[in-house]
C-alpha atoms as a PDB file:
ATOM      1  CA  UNK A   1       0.000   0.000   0.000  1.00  0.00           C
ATOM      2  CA  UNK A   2       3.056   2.312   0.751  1.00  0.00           C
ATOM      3  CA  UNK A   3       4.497   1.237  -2.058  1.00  0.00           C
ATOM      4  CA  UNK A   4       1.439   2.404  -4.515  1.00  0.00           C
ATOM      5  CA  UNK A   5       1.215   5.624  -2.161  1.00  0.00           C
ATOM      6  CA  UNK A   6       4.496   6.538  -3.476  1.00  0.00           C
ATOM      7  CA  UNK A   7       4.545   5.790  -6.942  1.00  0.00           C
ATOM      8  CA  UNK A   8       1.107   7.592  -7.507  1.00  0.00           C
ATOM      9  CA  UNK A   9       2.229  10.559  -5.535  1.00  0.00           C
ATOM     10  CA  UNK A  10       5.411  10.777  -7.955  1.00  0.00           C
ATOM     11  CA  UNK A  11       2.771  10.726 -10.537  1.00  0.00           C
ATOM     12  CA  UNK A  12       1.045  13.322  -9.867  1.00  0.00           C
ATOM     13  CA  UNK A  13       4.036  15.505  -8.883  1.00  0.00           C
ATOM     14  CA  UNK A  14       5.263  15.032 -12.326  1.00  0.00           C
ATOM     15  CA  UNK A  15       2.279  15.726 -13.809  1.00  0.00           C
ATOM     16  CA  UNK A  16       2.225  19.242 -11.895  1.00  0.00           C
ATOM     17  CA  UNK A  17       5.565  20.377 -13.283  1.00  0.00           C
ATOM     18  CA  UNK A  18       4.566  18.936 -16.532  1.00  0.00           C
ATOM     19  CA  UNK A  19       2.094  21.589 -16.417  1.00  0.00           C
ATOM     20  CA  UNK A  20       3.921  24.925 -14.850  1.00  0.00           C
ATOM     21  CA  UNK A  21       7.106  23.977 -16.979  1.00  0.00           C
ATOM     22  CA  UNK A  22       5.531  25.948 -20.432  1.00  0.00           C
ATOM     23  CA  UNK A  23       4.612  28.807 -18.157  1.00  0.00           C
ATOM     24  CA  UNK A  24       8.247  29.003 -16.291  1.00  0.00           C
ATOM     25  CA  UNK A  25       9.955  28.968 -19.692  1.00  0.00           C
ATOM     26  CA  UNK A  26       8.193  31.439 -21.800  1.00  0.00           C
ATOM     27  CA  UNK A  27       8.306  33.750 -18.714  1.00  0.00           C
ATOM     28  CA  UNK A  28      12.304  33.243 -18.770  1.00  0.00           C
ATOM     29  CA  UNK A  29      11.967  34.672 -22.425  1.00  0.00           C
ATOM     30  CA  UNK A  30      14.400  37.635 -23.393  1.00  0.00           C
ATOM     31  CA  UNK A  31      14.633  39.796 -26.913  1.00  0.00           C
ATOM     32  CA  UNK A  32      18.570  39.547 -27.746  1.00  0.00           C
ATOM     33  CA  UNK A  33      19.916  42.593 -29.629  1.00  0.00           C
ATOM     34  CA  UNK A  34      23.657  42.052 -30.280  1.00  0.00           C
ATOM     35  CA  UNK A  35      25.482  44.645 -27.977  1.00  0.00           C
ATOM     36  CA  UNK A  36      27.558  45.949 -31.339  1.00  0.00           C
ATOM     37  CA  UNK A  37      25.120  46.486 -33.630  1.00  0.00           C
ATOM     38  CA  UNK A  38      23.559  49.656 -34.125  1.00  0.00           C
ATOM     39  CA  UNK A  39      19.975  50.502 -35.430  1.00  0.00           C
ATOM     40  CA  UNK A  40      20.198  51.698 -39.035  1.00  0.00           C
ATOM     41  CA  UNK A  41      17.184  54.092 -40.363  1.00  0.00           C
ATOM     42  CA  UNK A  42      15.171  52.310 -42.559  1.00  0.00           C
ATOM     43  CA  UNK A  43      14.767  52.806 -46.441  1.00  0.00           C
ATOM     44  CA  UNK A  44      16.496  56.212 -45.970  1.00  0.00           C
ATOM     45  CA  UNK A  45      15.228  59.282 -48.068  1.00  0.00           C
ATOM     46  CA  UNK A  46      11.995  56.718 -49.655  1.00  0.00           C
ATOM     47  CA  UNK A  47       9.916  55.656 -46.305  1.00  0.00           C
ATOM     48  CA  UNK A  48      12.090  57.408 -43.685  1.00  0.00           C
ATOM     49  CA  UNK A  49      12.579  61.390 -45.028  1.00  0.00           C
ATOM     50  CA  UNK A  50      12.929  64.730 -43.488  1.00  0.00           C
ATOM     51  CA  UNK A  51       9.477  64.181 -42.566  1.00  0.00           C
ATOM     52  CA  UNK A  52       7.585  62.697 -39.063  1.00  0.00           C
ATOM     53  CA  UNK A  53       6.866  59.114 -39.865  1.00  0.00           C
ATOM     54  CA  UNK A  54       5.188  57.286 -37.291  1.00  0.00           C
ATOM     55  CA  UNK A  55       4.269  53.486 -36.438  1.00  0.00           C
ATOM     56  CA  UNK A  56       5.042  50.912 -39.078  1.00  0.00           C
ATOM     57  CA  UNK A  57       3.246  47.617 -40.462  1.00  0.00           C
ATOM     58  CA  UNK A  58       4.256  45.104 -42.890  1.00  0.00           C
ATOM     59  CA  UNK A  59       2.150  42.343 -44.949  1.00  0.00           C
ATOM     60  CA  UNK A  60       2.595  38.814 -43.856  1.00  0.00           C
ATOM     61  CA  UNK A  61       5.489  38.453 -46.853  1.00  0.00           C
ATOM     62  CA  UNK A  62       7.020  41.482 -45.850  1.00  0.00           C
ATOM     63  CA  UNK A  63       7.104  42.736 -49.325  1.00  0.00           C
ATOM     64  CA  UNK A  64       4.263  46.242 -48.193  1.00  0.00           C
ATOM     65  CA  UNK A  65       5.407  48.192 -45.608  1.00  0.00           C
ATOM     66  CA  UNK A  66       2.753  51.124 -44.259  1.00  0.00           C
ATOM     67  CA  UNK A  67       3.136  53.978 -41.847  1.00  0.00           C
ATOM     68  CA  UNK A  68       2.393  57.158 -41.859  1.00  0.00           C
ATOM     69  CA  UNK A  69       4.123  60.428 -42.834  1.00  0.00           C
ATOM     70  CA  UNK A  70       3.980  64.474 -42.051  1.00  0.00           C
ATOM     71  CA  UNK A  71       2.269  66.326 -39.544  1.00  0.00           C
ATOM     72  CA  UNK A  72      -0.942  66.224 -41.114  1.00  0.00           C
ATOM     73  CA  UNK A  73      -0.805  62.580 -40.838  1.00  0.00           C
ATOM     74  CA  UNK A  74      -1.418  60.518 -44.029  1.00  0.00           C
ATOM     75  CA  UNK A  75      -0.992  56.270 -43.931  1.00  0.00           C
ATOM     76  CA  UNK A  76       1.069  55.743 -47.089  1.00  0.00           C
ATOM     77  CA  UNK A  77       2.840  52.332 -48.411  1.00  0.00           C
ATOM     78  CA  UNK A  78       5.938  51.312 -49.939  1.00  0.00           C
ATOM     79  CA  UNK A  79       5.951  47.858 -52.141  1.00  0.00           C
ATOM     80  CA  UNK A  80       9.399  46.011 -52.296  1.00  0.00           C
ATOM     81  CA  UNK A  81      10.777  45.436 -55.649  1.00  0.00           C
ATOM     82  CA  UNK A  82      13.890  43.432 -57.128  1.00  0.00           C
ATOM     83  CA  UNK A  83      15.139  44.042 -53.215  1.00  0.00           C
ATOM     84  CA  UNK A  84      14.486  48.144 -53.348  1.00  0.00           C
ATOM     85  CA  UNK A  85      11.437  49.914 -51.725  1.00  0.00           C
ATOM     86  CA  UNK A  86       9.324  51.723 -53.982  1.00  0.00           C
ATOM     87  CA  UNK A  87       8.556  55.407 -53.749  1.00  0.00           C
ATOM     88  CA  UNK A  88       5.584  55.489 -51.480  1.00  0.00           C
ATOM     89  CA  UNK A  89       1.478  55.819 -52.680  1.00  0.00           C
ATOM     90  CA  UNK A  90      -0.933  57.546 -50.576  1.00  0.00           C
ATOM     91  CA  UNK A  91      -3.187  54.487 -49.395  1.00  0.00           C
ATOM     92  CA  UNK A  92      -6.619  54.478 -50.643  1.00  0.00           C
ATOM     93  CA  UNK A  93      -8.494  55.473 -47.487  1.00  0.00           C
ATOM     94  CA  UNK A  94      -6.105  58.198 -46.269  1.00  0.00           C
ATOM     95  CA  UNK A  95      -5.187  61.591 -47.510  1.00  0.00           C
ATOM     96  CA  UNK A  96      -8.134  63.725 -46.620  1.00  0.00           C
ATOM     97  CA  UNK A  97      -8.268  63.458 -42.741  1.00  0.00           C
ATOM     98  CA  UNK A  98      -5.503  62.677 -39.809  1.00  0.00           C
ATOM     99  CA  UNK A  99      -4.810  59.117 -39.991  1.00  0.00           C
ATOM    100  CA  UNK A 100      -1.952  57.626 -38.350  1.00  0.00           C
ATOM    101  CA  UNK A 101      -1.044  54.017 -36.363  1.00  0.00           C
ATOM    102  CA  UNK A 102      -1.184  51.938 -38.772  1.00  0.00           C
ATOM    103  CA  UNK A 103      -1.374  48.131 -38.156  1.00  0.00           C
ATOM    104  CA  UNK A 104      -2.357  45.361 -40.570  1.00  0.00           C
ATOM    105  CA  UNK A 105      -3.198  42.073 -39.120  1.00  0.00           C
ATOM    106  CA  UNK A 106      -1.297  38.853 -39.422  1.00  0.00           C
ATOM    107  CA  UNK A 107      -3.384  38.001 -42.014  1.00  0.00           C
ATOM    108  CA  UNK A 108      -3.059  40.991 -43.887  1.00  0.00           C
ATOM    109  CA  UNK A 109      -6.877  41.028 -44.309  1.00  0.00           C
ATOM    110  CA  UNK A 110      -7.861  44.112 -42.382  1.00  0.00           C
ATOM    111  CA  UNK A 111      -5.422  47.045 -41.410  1.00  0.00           C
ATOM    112  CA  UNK A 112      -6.206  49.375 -37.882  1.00  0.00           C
ATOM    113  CA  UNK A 113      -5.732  52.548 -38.031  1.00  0.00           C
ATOM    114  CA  UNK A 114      -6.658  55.510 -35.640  1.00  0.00           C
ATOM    115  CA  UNK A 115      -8.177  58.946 -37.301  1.00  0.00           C
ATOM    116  CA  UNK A 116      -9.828  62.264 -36.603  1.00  0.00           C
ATOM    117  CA  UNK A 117     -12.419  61.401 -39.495  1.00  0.00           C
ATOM    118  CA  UNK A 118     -15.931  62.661 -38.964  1.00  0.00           C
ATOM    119  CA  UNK A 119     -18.296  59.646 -37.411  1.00  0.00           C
ATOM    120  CA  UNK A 120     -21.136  59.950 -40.171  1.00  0.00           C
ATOM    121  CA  UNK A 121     -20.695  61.430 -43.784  1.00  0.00           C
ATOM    122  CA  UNK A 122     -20.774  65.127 -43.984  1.00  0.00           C
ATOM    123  CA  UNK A 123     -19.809  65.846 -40.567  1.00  0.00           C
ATOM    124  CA  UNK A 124     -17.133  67.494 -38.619  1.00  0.00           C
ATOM    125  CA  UNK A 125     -13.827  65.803 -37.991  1.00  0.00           C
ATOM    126  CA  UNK A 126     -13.806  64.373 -33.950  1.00  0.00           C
ATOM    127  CA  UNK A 127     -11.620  66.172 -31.627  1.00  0.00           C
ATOM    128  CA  UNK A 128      -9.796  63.267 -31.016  1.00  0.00           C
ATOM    129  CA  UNK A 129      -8.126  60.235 -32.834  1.00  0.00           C
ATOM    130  CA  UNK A 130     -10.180  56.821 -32.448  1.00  0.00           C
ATOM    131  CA  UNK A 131      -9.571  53.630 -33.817  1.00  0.00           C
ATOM    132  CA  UNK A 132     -11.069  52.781 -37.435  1.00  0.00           C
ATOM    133  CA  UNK A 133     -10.341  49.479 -39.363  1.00  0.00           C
ATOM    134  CA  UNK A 134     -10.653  48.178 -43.864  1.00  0.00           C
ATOM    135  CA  UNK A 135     -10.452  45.331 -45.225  1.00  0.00           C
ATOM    136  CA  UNK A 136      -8.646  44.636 -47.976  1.00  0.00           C
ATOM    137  CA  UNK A 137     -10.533  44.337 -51.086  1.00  0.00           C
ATOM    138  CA  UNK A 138      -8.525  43.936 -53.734  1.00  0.00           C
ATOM    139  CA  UNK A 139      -4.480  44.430 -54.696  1.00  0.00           C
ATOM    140  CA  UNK A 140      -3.517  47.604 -52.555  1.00  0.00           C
ATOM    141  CA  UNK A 141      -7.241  48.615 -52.355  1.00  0.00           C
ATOM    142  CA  UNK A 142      -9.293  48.960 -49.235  1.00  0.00           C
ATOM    143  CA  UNK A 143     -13.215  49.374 -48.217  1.00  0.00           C
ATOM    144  CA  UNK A 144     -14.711  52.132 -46.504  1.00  0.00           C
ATOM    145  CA  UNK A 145     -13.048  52.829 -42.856  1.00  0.00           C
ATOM    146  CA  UNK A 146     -15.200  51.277 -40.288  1.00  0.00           C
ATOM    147  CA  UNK A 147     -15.718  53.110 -36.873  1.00  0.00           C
ATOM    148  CA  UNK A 148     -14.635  50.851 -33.546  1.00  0.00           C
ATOM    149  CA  UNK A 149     -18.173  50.432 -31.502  1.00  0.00           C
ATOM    150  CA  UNK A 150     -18.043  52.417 -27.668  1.00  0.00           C
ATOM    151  CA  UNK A 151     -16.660  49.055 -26.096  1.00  0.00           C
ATOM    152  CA  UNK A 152     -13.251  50.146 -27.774  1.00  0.00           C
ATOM    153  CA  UNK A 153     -14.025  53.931 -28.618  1.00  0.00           C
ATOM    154  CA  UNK A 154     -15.145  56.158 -25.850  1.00  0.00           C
ATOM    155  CA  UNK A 155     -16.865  58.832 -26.528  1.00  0.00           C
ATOM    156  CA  UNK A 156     -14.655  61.748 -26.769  1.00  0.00           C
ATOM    157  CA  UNK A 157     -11.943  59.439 -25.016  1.00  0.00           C
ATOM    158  CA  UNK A 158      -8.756  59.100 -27.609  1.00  0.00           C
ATOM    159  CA  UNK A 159      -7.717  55.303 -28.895  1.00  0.00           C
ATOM    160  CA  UNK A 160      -4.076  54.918 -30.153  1.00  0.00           C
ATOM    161  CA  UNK A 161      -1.773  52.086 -31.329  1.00  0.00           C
ATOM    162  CA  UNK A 162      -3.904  49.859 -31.797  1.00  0.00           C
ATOM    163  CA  UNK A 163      -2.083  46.136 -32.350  1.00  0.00           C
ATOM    164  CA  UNK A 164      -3.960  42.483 -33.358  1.00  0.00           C
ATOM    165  CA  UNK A 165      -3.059  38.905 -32.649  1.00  0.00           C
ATOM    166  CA  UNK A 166      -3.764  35.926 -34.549  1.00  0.00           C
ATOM    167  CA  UNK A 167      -6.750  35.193 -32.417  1.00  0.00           C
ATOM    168  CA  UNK A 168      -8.153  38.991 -33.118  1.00  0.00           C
ATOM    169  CA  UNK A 169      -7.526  40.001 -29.937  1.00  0.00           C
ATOM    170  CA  UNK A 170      -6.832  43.849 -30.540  1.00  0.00           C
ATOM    171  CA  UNK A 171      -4.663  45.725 -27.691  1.00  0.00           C
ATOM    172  CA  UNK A 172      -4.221  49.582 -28.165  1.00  0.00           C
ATOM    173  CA  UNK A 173      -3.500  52.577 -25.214  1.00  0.00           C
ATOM    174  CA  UNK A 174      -5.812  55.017 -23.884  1.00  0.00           C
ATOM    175  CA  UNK A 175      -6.465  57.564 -21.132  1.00  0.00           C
ATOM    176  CA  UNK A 176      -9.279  56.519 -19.258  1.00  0.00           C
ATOM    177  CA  UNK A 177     -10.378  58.525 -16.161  1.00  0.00           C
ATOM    178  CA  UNK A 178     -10.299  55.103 -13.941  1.00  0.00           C
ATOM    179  CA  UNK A 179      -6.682  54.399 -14.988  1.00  0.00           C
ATOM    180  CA  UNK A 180      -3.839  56.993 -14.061  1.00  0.00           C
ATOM    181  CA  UNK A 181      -2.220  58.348 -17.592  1.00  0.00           C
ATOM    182  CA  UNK A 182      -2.113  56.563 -20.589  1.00  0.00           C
ATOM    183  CA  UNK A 183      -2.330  52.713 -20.273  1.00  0.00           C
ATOM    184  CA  UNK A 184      -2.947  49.708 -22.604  1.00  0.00           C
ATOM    185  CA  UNK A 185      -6.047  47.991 -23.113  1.00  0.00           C
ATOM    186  CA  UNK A 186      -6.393  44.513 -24.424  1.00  0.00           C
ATOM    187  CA  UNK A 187     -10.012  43.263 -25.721  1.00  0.00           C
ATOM    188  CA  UNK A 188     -10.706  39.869 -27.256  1.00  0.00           C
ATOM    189  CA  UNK A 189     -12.565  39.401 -30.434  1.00  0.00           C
ATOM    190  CA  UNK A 190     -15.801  37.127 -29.755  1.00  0.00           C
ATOM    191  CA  UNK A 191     -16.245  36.487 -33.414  1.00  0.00           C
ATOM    192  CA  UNK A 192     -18.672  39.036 -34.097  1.00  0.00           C
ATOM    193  CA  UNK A 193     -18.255  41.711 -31.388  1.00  0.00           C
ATOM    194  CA  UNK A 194     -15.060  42.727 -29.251  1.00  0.00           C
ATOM    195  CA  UNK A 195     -15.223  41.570 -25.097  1.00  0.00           C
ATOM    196  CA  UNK A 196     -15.051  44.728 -22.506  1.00  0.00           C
ATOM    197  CA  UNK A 197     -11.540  46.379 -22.558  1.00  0.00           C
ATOM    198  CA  UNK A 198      -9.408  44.849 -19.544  1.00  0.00           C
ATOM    199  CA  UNK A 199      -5.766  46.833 -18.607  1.00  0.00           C
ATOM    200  CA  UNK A 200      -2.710  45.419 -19.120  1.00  0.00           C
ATOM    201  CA  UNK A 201      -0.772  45.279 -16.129  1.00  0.00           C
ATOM    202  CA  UNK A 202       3.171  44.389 -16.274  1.00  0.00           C
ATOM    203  CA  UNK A 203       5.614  44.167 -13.154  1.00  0.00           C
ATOM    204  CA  UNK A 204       7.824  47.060 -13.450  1.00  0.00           C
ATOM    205  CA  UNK A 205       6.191  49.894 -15.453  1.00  0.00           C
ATOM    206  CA  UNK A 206       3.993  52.247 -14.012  1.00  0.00           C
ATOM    207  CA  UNK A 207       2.958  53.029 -17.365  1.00  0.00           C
ATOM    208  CA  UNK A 208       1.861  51.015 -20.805  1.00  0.00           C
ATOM    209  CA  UNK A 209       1.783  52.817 -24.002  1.00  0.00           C
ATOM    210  CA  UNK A 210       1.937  51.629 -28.076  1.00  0.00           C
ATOM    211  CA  UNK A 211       1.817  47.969 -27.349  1.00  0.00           C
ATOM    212  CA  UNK A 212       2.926  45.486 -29.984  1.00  0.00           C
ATOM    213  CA  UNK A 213       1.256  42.264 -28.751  1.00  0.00           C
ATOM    214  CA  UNK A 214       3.351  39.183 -30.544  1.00  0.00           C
ATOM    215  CA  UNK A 215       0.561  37.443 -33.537  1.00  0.00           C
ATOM    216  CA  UNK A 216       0.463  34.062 -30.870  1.00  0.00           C
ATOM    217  CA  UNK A 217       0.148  36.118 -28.013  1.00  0.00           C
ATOM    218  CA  UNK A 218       3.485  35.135 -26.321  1.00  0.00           C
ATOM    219  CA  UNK A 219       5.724  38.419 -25.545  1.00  0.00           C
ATOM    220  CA  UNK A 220       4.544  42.153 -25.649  1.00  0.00           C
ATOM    221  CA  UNK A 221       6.878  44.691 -26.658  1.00  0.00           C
ATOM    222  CA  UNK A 222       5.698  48.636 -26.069  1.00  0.00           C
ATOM    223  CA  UNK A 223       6.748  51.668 -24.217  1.00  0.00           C
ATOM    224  CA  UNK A 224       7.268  52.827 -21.099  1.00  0.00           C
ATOM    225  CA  UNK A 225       8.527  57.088 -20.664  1.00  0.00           C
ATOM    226  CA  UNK A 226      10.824  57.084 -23.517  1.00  0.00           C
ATOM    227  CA  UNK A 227      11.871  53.638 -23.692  1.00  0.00           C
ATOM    228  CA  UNK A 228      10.940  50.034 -25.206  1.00  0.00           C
ATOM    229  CA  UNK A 229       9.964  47.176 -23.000  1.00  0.00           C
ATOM    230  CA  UNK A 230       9.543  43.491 -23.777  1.00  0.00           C
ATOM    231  CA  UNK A 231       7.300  40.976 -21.324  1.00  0.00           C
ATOM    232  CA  UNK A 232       6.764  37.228 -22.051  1.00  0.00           C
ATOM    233  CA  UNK A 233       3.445  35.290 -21.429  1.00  0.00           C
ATOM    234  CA  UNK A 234       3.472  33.990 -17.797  1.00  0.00           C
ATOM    235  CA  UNK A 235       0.211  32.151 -17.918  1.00  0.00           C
ATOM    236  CA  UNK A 236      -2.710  34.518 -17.735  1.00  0.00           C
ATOM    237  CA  UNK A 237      -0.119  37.670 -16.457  1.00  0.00           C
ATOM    238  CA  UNK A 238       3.415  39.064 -18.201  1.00  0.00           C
ATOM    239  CA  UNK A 239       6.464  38.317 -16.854  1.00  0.00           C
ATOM    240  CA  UNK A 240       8.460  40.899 -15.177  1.00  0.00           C
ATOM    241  CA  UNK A 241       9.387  44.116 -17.824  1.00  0.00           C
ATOM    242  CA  UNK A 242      12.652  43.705 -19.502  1.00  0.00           C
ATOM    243  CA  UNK A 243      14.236  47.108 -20.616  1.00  0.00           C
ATOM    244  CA  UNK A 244      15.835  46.254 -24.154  1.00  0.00           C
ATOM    245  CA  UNK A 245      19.822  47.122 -24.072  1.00  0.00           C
ATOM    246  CA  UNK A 246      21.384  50.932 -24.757  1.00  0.00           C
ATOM    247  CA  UNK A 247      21.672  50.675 -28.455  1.00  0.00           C
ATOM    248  CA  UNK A 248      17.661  50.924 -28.769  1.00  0.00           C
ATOM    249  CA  UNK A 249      17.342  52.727 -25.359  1.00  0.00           C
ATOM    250  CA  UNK A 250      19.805  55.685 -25.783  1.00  0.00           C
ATOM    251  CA  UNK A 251      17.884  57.998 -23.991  1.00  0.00           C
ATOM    252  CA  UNK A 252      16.441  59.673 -27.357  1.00  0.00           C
ATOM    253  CA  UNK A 253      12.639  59.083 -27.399  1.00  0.00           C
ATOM    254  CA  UNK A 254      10.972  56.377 -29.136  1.00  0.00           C
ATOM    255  CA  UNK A 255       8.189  54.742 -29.753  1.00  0.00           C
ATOM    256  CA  UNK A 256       5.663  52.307 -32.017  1.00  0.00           C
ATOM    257  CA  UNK A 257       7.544  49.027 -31.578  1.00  0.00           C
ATOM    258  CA  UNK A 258       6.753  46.355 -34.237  1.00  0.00           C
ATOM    259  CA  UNK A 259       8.343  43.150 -34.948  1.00  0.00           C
ATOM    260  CA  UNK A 260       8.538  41.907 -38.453  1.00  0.00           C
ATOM    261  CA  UNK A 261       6.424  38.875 -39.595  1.00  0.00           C
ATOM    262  CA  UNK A 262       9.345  36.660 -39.754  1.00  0.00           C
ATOM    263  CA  UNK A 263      10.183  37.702 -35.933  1.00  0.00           C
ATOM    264  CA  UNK A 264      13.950  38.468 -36.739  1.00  0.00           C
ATOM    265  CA  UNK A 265      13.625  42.601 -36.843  1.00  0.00           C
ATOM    266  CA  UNK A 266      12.444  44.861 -34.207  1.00  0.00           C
ATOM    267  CA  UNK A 267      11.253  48.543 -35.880  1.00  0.00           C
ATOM    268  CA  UNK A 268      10.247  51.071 -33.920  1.00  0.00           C
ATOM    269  CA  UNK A 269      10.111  55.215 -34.506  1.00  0.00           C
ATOM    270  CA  UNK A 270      12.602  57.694 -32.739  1.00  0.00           C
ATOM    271  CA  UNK A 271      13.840  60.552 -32.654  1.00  0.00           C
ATOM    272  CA  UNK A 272      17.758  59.794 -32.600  1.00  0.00           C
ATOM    273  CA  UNK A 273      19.897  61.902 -33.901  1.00  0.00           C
ATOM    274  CA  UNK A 274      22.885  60.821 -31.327  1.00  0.00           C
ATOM    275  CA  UNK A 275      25.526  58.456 -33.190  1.00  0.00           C
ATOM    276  CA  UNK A 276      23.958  59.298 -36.790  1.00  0.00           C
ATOM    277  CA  UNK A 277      24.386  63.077 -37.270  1.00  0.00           C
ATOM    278  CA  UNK A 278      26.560  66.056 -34.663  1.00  0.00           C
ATOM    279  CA  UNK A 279      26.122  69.344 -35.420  1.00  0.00           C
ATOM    280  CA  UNK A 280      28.840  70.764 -32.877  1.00  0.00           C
ATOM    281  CA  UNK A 281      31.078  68.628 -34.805  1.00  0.00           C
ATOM    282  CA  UNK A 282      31.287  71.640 -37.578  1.00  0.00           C
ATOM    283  CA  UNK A 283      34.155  73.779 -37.468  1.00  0.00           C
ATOM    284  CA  UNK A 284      32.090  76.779 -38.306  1.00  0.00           C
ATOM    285  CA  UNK A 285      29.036  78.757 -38.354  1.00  0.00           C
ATOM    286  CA  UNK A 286      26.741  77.575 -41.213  1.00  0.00           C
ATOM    287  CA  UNK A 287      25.454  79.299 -43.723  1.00  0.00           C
ATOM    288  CA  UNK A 288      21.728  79.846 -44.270  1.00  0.00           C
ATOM    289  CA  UNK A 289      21.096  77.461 -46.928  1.00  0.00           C
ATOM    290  CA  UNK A 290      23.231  75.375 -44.458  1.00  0.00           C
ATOM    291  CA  UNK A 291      21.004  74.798 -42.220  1.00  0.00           C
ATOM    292  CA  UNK A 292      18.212  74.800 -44.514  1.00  0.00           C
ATOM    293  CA  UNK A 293      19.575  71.669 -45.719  1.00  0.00           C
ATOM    294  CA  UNK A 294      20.158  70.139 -42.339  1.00  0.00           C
ATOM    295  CA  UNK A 295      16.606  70.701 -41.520  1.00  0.00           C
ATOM    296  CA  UNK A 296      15.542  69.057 -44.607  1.00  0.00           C
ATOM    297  CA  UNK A 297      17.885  66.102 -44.237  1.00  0.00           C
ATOM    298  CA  UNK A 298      16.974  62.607 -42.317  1.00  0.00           C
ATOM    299  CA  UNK A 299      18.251  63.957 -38.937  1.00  0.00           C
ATOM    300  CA  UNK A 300      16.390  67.356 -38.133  1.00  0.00           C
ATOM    301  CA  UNK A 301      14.551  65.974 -35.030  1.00  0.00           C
ATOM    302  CA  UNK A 302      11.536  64.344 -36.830  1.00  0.00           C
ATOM    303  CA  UNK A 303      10.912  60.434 -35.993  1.00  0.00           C
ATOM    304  CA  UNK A 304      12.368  58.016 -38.428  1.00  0.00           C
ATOM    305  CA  UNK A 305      11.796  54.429 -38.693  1.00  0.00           C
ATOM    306  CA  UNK A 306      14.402  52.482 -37.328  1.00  0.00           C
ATOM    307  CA  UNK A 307      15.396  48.576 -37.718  1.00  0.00           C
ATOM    308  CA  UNK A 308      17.706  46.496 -35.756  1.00  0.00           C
ATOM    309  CA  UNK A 309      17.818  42.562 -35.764  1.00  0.00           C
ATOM    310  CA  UNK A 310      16.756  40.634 -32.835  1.00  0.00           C
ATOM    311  CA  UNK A 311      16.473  36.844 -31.840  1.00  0.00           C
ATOM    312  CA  UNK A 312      13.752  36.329 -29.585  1.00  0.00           C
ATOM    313  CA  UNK A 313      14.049  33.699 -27.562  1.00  0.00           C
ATOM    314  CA  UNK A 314      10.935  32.325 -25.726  1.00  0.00           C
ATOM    315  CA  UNK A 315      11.828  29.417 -24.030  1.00  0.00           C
END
């Protein structure tokens, strides 16, 4: 009787870490950026220019690349051809109002957005940004924006970065008057409807903004003051916050992380000019048309979109 005491109790013991063992691993998970590589701007002087660009997006072969460009905020795209990007096309849905955050789903069926655009036709443009969503309908081509219902779009409450998993479960970051500051919001997609909005809480961070929520749900990558932040799946929670290394985090301020399809390159938008371009590096004044260059050149202050290789490793 002892005897069968034992071995079933070693039984079920082994079943238990059978169990917590997935959970343990994937919250031991770490992004790893090699410490001597630096980020590099991303197609310089075609998608990243003198202008703001802001979050990115790619299709699921990585061959369309959207974001958005200017200070009146317009989603454009960039097609990859023979291994060079293509001067960028307005896409068809953007160009008359402030659209910006652009985020195409795994599937590259539908793309996210968030906009100013008036709710019904004919009306005046909302005083803040809210999410919106197309689907695709045809090559490059895209039906009528679709409004977010009031589970995800509060009236007169702003929506931003919105992000989708495989599952349809949309994240995004908003200031709602229960939550100090801006936060992130995850929602799952019920098949017809989104669930209520739930916070995401990580260990660490006070504060969750622009989250980029990984398409099988595993890691979440976003920021956090002026710097990116990676946290793994640890069952129903995230893992502690992981700060990624100096040579993303180099004090500039950034923001819209996005990892490629292929999971090999982290992009995200910044500000840095530190390591690229140093002005007090000239021996002399400049001239007027001097600095009218500079401020027309890649490194005037605006956000570009930067790319560094990563290796996540979730286990």
């Amino acid at each position: 009787m002892k005897h069968t005491a034992l071995i079933r109790s070693a039984l079920v013991a082994a079943l238990i870490i059978q169990f917590i063992r997935p959970a343990v691993s994937i919250a031991q998970g770490k992004m790893n950026i090699d410490t001597n590589v630096m980020p590099t701007v991303f197609a310089p002087g075609i998608v990243s220019t003198d202008l703001d660009e802001g979050a990115t997006s790619f299709s699921p072969d990585g061959n369309t690349v959207y974001t958005s460009q200017g200070n009146f905020a317009t989603i454009i795209y960039s097609k990859k051809q023979n291994g060079h990007w293509t001067k960028p096309e307005v896409a068809s849905f953007s160009g008359r109002w402030n659209d910006t955050d652009p985020f195409l789903a795994p599937d590259g069926k539908k793309l996210f957005f968030i906009s100013d655009r008036p709710l019904t036709t004919g009306g005046e443009p909302q005083k803040v940004m809210q999410i919106w969503y197309t689907e695709q309908s045809g090559p490059n081509q895209w039906t009528p924006p679709v409004h977010l219902d009031t589970i995800i779009n509060r009236e007169g409450v702003g929506s931003f970065a919105p992000s989708v998993s495989n599952k349809g479960t949309l994240y995004f970051c908003s200031r709602k008057k229960e939550h100090p500051g801006m936060q992130s919001y995850s929602a799952a997609w019920l098949g017809d409807h989104y669930g209520p909005a739930t916070q995401v809480s990580v260990s660490g961070v006070n504060k969750i903004q622009d989250p980029f929520i990984a398409p099988d749900e595993s890691y979440l990558v976003f920021l956090s003051g002026n710097d990116l932040y990676i946290a793994f799946r640890d069952g129903d929670a995230w893992s502690q916050a992981h700060k990624l290394g100096n040579n993303v985090n180099n004090g500039d301020h950034n923001a819209s992380p996005y990892v490629s399809p292929d999971g090999k390159v982290l992009y995200y938008t910044s500000s840095r000019i530190s390591g690229f371009y140093d002005r007090t590096k000239k021996k002399s004044s400049m001239t007027y048309d001097e600095f009218i260059k500079e401020n027309r050149s890649l490194y005037n202050g605006s956000g570009n979109l930067f790319m560094i290789p990563i290796h996540l490793d979730k286990h």
